[in-house]
ModelCIF file with pLDDT and N, C-alpha, C, O atoms, coordinates in Angstrom:
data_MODEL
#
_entry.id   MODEL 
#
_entity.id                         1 
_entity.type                       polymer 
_entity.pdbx_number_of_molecules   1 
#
_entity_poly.entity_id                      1 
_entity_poly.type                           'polypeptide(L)' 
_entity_poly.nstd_linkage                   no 
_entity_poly.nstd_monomer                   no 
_entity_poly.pdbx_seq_one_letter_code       
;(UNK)(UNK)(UNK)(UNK)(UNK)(UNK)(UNK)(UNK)(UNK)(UNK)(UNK)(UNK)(UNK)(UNK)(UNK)(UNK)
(UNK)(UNK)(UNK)(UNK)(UNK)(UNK)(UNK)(UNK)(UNK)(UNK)(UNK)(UNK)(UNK)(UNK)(UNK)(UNK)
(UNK)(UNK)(UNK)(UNK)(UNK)(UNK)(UNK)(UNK)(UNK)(UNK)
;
_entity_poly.pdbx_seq_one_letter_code_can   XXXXXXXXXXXXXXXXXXXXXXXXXXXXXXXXXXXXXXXXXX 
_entity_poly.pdbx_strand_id                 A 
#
loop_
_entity_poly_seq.entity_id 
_entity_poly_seq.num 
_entity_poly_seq.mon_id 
_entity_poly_seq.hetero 
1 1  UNK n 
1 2  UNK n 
1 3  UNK n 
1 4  UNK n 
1 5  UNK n 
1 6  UNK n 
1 7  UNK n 
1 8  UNK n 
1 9  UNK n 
1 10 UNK n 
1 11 UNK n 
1 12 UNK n 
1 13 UNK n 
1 14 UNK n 
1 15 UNK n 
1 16 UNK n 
1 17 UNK n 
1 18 UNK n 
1 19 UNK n 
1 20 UNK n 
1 21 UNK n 
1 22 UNK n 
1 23 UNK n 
1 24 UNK n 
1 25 UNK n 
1 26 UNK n 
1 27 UNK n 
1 28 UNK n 
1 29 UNK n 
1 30 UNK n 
1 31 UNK n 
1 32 UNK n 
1 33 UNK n 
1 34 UNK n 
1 35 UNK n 
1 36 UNK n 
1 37 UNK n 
1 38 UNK n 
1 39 UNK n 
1 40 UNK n 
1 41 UNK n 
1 42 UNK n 
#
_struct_asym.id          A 
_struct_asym.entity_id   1 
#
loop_
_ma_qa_metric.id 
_ma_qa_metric.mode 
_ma_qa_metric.name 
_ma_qa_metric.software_group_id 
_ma_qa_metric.type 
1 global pLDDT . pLDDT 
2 local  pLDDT . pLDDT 
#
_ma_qa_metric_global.metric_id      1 
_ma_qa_metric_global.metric_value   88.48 
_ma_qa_metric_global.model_id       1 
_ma_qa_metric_global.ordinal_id     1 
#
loop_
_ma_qa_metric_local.label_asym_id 
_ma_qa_metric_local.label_comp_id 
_ma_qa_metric_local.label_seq_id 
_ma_qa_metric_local.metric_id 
_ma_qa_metric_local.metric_value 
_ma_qa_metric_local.model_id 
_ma_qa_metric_local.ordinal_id 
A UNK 1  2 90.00 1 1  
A UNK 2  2 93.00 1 2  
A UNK 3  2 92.00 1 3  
A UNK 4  2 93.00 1 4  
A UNK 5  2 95.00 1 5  
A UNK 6  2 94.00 1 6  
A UNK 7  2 92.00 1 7  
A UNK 8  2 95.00 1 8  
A UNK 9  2 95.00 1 9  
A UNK 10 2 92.00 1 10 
A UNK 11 2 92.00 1 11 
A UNK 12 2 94.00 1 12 
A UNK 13 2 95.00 1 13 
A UNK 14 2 97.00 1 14 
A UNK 15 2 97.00 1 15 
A UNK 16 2 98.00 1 16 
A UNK 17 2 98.00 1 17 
A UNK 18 2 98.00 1 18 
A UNK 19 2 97.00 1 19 
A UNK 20 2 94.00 1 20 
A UNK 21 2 90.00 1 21 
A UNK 22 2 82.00 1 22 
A UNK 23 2 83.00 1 23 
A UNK 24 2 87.00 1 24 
A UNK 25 2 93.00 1 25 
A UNK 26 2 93.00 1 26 
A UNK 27 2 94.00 1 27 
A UNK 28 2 93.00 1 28 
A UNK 29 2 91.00 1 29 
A UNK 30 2 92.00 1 30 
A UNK 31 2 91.00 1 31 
A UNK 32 2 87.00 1 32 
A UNK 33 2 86.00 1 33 
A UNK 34 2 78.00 1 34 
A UNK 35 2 75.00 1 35 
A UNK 36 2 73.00 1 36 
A UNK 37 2 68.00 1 37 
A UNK 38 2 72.00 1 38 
A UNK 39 2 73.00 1 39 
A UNK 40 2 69.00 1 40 
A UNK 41 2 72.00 1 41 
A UNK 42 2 83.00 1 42 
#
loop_
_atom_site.group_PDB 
_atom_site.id 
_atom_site.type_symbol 
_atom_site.label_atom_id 
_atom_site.label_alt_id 
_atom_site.label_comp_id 
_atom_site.label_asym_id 
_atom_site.label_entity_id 
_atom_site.label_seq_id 
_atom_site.pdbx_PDB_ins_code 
_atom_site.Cartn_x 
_atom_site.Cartn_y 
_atom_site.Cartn_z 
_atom_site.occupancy 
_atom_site.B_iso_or_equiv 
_atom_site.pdbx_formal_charge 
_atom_site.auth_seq_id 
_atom_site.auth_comp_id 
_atom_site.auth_asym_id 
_atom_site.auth_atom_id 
_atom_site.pdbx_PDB_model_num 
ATOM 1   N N  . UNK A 1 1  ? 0.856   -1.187  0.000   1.00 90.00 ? 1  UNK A N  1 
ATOM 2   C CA . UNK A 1 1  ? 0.000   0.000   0.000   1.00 90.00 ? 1  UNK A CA 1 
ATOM 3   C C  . UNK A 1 1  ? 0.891   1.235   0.000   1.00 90.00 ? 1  UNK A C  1 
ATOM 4   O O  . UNK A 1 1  ? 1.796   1.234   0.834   1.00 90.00 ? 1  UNK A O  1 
ATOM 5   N N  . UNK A 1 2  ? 0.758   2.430   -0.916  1.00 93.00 ? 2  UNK A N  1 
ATOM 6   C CA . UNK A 1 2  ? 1.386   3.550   -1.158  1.00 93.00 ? 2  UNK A CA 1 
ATOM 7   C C  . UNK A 1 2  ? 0.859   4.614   -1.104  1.00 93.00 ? 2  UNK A C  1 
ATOM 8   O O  . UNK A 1 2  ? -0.148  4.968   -1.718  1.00 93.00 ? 2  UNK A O  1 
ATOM 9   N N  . UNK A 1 3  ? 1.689   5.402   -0.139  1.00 92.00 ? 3  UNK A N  1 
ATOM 10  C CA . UNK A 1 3  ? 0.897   6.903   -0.113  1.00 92.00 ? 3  UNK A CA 1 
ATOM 11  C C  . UNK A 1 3  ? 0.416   7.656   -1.439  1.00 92.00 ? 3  UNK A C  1 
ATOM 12  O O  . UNK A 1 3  ? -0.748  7.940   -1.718  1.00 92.00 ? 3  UNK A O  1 
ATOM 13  N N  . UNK A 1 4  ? 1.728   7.956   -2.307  1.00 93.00 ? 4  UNK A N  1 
ATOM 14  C CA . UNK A 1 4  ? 1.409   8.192   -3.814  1.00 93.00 ? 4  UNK A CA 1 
ATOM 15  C C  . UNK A 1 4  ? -0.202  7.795   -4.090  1.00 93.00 ? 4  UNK A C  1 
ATOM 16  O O  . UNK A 1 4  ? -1.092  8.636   -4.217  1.00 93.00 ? 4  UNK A O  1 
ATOM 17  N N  . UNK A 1 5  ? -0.380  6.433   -4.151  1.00 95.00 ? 5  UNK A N  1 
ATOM 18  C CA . UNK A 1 5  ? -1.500  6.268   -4.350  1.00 95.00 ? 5  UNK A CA 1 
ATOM 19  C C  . UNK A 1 5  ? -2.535  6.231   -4.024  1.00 95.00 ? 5  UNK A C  1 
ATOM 20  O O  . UNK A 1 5  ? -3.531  6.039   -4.722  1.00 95.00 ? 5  UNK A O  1 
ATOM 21  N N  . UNK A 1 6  ? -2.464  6.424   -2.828  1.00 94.00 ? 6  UNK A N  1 
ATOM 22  C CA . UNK A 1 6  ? -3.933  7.273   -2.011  1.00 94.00 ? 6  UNK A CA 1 
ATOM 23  C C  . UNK A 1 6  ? -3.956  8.493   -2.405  1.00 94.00 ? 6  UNK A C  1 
ATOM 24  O O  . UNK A 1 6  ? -4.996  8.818   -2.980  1.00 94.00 ? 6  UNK A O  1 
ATOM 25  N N  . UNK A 1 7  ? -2.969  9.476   -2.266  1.00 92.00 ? 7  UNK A N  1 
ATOM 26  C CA . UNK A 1 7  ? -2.608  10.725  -2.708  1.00 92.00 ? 7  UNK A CA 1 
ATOM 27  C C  . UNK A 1 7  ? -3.959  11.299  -4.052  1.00 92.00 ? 7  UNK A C  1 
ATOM 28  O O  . UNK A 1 7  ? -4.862  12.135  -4.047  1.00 92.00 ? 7  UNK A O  1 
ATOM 29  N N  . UNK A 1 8  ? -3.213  9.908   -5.457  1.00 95.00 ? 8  UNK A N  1 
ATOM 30  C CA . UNK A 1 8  ? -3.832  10.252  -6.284  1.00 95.00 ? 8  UNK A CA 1 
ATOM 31  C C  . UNK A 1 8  ? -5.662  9.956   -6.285  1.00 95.00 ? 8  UNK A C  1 
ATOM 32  O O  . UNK A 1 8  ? -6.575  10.554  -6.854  1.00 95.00 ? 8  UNK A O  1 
ATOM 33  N N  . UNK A 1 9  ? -5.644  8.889   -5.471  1.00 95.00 ? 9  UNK A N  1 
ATOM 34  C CA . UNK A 1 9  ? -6.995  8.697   -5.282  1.00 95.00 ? 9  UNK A CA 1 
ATOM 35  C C  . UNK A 1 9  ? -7.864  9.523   -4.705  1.00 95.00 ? 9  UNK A C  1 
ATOM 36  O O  . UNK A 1 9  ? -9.035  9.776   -4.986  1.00 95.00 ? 9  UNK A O  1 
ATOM 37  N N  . UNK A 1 10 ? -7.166  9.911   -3.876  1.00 92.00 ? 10 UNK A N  1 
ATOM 38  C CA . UNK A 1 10 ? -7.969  11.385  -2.810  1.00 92.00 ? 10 UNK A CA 1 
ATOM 39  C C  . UNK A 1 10 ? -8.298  12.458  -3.739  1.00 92.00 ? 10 UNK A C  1 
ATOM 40  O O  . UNK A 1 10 ? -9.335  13.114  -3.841  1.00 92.00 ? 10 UNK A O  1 
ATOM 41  N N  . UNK A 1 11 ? -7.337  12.500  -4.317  1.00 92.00 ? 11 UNK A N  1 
ATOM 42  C CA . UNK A 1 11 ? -7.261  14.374  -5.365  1.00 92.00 ? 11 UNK A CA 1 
ATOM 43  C C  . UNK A 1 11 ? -8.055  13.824  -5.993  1.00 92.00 ? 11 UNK A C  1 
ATOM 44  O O  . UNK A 1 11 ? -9.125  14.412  -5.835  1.00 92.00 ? 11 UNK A O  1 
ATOM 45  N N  . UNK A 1 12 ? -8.238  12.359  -7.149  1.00 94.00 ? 12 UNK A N  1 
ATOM 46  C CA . UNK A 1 12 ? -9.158  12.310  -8.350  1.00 94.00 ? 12 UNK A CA 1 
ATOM 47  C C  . UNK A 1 12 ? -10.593 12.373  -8.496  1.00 94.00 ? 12 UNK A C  1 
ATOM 48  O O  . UNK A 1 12 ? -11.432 12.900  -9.226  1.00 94.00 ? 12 UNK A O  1 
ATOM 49  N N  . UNK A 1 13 ? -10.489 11.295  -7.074  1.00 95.00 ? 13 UNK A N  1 
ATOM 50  C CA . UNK A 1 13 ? -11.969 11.477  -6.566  1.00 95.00 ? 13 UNK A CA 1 
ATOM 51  C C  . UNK A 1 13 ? -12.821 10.497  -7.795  1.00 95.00 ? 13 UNK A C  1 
ATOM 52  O O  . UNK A 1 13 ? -13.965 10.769  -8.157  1.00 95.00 ? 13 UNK A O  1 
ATOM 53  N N  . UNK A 1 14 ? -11.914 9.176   -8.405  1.00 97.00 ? 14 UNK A N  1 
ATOM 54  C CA . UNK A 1 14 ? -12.720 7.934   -9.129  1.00 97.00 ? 14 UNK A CA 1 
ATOM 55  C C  . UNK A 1 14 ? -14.157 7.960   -8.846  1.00 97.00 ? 14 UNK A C  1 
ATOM 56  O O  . UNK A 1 14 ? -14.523 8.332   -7.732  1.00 97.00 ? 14 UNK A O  1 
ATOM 57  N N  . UNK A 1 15 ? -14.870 7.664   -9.585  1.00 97.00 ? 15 UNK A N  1 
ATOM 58  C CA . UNK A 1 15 ? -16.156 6.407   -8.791  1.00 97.00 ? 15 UNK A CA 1 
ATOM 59  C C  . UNK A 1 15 ? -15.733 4.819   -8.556  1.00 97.00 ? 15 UNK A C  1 
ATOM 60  O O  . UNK A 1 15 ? -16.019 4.033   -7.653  1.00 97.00 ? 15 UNK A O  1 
ATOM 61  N N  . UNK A 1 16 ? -15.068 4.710   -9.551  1.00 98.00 ? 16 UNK A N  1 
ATOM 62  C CA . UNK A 1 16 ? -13.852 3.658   -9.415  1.00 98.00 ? 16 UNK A CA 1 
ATOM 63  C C  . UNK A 1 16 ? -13.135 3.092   -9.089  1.00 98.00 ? 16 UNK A C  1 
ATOM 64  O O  . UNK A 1 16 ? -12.974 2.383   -10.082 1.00 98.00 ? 16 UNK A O  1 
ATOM 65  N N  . UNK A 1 17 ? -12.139 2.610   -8.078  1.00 98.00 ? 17 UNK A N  1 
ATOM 66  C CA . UNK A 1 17 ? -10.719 2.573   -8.042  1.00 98.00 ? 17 UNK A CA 1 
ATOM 67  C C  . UNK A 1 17 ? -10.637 1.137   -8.285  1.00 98.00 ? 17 UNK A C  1 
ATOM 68  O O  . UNK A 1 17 ? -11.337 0.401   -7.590  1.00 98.00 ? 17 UNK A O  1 
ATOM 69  N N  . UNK A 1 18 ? -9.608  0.467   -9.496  1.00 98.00 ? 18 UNK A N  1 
ATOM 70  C CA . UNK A 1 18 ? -9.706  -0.854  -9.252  1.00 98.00 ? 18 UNK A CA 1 
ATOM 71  C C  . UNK A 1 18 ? -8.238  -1.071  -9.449  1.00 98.00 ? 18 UNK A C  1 
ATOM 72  O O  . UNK A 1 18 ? -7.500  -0.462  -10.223 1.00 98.00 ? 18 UNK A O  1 
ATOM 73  N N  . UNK A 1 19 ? -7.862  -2.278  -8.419  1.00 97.00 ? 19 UNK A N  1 
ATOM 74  C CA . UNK A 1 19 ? -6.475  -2.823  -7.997  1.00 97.00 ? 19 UNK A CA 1 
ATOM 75  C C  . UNK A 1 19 ? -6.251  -4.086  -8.595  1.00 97.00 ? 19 UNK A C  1 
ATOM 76  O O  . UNK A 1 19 ? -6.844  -4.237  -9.664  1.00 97.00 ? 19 UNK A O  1 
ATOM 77  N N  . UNK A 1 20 ? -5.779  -4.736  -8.328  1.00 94.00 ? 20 UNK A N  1 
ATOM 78  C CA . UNK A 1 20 ? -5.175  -6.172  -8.301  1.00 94.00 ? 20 UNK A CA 1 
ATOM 79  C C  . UNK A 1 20 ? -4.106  -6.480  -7.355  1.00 94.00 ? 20 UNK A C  1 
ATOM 80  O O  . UNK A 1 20 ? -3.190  -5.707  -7.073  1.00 94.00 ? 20 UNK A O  1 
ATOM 81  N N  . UNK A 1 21 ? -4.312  -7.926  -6.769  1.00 90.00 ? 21 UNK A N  1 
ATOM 82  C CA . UNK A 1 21 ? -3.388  -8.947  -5.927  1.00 90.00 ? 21 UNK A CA 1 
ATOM 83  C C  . UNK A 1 21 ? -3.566  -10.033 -6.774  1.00 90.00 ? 21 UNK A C  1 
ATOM 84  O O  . UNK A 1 21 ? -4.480  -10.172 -7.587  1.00 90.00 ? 21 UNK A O  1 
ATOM 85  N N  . UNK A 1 22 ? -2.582  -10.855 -6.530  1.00 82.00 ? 22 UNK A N  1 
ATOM 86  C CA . UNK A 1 22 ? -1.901  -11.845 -6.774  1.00 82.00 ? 22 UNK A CA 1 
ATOM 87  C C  . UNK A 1 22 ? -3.470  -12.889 -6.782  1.00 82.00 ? 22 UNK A C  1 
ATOM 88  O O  . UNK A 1 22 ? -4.015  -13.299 -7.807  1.00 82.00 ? 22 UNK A O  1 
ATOM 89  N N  . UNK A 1 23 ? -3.930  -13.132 -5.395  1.00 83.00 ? 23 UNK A N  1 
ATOM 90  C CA . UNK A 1 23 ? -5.466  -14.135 -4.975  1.00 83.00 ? 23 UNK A CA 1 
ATOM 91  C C  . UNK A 1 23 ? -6.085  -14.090 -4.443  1.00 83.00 ? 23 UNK A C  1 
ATOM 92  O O  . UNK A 1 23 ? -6.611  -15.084 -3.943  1.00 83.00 ? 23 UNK A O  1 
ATOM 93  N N  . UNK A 1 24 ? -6.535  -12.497 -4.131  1.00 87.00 ? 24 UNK A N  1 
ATOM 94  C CA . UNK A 1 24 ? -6.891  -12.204 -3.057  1.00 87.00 ? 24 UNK A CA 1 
ATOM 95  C C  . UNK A 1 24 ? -7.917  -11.195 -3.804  1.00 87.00 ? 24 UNK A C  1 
ATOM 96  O O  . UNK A 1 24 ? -7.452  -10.248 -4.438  1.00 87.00 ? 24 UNK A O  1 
ATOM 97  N N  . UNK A 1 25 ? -9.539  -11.437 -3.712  1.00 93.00 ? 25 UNK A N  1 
ATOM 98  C CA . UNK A 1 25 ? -10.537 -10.449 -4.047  1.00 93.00 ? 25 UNK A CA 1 
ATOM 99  C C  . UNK A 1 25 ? -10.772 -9.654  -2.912  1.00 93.00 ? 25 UNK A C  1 
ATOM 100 O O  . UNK A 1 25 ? -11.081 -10.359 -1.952  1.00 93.00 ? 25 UNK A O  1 
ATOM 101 N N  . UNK A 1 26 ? -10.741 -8.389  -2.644  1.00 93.00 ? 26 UNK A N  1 
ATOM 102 C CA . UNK A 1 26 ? -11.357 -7.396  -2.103  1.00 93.00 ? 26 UNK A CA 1 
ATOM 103 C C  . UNK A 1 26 ? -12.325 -6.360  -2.559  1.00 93.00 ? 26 UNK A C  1 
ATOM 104 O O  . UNK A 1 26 ? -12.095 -5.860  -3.660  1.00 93.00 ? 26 UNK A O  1 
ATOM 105 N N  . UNK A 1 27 ? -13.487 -5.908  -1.823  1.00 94.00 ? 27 UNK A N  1 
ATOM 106 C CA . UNK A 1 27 ? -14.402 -4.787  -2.092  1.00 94.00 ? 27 UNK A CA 1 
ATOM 107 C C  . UNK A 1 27 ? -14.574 -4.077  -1.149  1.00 94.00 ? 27 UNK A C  1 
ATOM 108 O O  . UNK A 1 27 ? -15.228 -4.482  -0.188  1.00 94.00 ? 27 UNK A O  1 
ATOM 109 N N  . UNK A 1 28 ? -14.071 -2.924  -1.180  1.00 93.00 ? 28 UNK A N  1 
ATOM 110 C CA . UNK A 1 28 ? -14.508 -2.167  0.182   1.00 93.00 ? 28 UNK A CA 1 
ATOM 111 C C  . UNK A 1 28 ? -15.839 -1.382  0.269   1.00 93.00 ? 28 UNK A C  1 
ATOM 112 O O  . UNK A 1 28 ? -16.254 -1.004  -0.827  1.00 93.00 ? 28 UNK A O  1 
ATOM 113 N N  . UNK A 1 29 ? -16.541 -1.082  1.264   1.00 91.00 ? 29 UNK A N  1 
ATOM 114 C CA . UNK A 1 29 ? -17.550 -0.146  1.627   1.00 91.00 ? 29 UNK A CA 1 
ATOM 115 C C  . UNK A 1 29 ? -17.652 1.543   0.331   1.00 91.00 ? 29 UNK A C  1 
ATOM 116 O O  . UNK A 1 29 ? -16.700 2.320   0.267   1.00 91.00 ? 29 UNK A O  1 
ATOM 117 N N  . UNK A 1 30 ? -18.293 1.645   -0.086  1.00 92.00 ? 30 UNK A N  1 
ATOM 118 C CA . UNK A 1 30 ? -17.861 3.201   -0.786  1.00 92.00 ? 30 UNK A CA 1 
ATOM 119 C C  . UNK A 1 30 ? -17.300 4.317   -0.051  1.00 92.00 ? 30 UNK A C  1 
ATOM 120 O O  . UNK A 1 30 ? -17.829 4.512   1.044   1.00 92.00 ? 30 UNK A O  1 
ATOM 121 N N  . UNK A 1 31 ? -16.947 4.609   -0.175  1.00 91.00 ? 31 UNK A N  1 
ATOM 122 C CA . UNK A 1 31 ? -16.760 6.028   0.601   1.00 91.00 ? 31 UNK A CA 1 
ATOM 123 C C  . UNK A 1 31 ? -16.209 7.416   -0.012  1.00 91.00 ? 31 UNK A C  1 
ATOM 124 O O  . UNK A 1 31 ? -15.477 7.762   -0.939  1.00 91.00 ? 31 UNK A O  1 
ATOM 125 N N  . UNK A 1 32 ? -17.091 8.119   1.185   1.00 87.00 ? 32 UNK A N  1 
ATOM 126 C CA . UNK A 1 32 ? -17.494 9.233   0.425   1.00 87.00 ? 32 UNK A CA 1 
ATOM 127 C C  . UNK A 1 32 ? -16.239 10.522  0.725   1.00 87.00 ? 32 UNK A C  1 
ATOM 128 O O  . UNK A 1 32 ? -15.856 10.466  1.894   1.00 87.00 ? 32 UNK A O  1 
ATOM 129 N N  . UNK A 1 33 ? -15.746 11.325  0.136   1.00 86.00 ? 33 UNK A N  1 
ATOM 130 C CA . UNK A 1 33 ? -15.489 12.565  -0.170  1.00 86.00 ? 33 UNK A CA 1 
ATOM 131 C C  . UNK A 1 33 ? -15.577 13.671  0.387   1.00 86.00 ? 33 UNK A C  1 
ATOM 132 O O  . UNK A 1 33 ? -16.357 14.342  -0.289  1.00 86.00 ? 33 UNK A O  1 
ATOM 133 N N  . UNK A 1 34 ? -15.274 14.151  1.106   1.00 78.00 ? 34 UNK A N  1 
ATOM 134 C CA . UNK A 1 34 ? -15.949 15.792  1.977   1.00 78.00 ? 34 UNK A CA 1 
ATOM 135 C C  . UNK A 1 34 ? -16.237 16.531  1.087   1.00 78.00 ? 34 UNK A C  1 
ATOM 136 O O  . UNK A 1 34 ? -15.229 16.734  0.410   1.00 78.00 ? 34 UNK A O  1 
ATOM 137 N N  . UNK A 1 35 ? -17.445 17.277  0.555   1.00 75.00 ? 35 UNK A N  1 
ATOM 138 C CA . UNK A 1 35 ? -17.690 18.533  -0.040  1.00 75.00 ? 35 UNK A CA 1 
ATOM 139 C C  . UNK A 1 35 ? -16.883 19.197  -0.196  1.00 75.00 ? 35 UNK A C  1 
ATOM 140 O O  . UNK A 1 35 ? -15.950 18.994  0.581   1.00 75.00 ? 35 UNK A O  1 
ATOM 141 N N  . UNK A 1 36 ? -16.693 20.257  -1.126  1.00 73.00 ? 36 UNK A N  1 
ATOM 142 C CA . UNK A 1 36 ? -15.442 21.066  -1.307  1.00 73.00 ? 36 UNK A CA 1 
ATOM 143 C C  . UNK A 1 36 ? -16.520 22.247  -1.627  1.00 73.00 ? 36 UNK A C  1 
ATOM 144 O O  . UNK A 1 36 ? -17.732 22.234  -1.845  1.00 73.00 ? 36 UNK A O  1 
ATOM 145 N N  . UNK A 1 37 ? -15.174 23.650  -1.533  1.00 68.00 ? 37 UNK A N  1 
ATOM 146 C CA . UNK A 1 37 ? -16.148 24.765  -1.818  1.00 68.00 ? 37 UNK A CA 1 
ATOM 147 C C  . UNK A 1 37 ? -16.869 24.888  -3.029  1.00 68.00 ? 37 UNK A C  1 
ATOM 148 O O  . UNK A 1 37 ? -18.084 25.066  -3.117  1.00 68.00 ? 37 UNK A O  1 
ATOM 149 N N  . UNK A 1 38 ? -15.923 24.769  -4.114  1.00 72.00 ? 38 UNK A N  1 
ATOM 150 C CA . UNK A 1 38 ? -16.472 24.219  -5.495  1.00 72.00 ? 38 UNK A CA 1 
ATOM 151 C C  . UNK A 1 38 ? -18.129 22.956  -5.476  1.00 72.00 ? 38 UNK A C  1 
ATOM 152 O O  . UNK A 1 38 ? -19.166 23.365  -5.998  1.00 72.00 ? 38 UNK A O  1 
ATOM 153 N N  . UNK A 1 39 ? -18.099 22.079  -5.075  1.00 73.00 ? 39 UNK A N  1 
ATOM 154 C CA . UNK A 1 39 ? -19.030 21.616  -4.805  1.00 73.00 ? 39 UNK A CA 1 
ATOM 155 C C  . UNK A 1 39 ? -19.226 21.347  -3.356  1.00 73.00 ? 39 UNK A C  1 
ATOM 156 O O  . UNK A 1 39 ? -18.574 20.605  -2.622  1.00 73.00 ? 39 UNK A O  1 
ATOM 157 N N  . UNK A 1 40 ? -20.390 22.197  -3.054  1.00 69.00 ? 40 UNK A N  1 
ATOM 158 C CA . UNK A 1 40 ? -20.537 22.037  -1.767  1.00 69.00 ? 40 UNK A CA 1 
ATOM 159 C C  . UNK A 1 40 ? -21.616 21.186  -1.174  1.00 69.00 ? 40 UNK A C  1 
ATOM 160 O O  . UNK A 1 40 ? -21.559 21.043  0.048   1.00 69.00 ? 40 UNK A O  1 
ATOM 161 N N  . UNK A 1 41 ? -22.254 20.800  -1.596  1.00 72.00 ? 41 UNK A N  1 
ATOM 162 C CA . UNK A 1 41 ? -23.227 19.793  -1.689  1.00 72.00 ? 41 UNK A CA 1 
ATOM 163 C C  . UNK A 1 41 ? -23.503 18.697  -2.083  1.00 72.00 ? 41 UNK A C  1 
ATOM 164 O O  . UNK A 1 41 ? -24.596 18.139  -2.184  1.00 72.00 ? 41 UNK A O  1 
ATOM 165 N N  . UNK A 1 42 ? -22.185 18.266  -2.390  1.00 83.00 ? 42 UNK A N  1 
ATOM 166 C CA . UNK A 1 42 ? -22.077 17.013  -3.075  1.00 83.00 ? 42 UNK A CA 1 
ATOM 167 C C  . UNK A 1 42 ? -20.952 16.102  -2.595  1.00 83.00 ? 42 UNK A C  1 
ATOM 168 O O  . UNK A 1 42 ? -20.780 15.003  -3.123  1.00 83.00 ? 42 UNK A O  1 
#
């Protein structure tokens, strides 16, 4: 696991994010985003 890549995940803000391991399926919970001033309601 890499900061870089939370980094970019945080700023992009996917609906998306998809990984790969070796044998191992994971799905996490969604989660959501804090509003920004730009969108503040969303």
């Amino acid at each position: 696991e890499l900061q870089c890549i939370a980094d970019v995940c945080a700023t992009l803000k996917p609906r998306y994010h998809f990984s790969r391991s070796d044998g191992a399926f994971f799905e996490r919970e969604p989660f959501f985003h804090m509003p920004t001033e730009e969108d503040q309601n969303v």
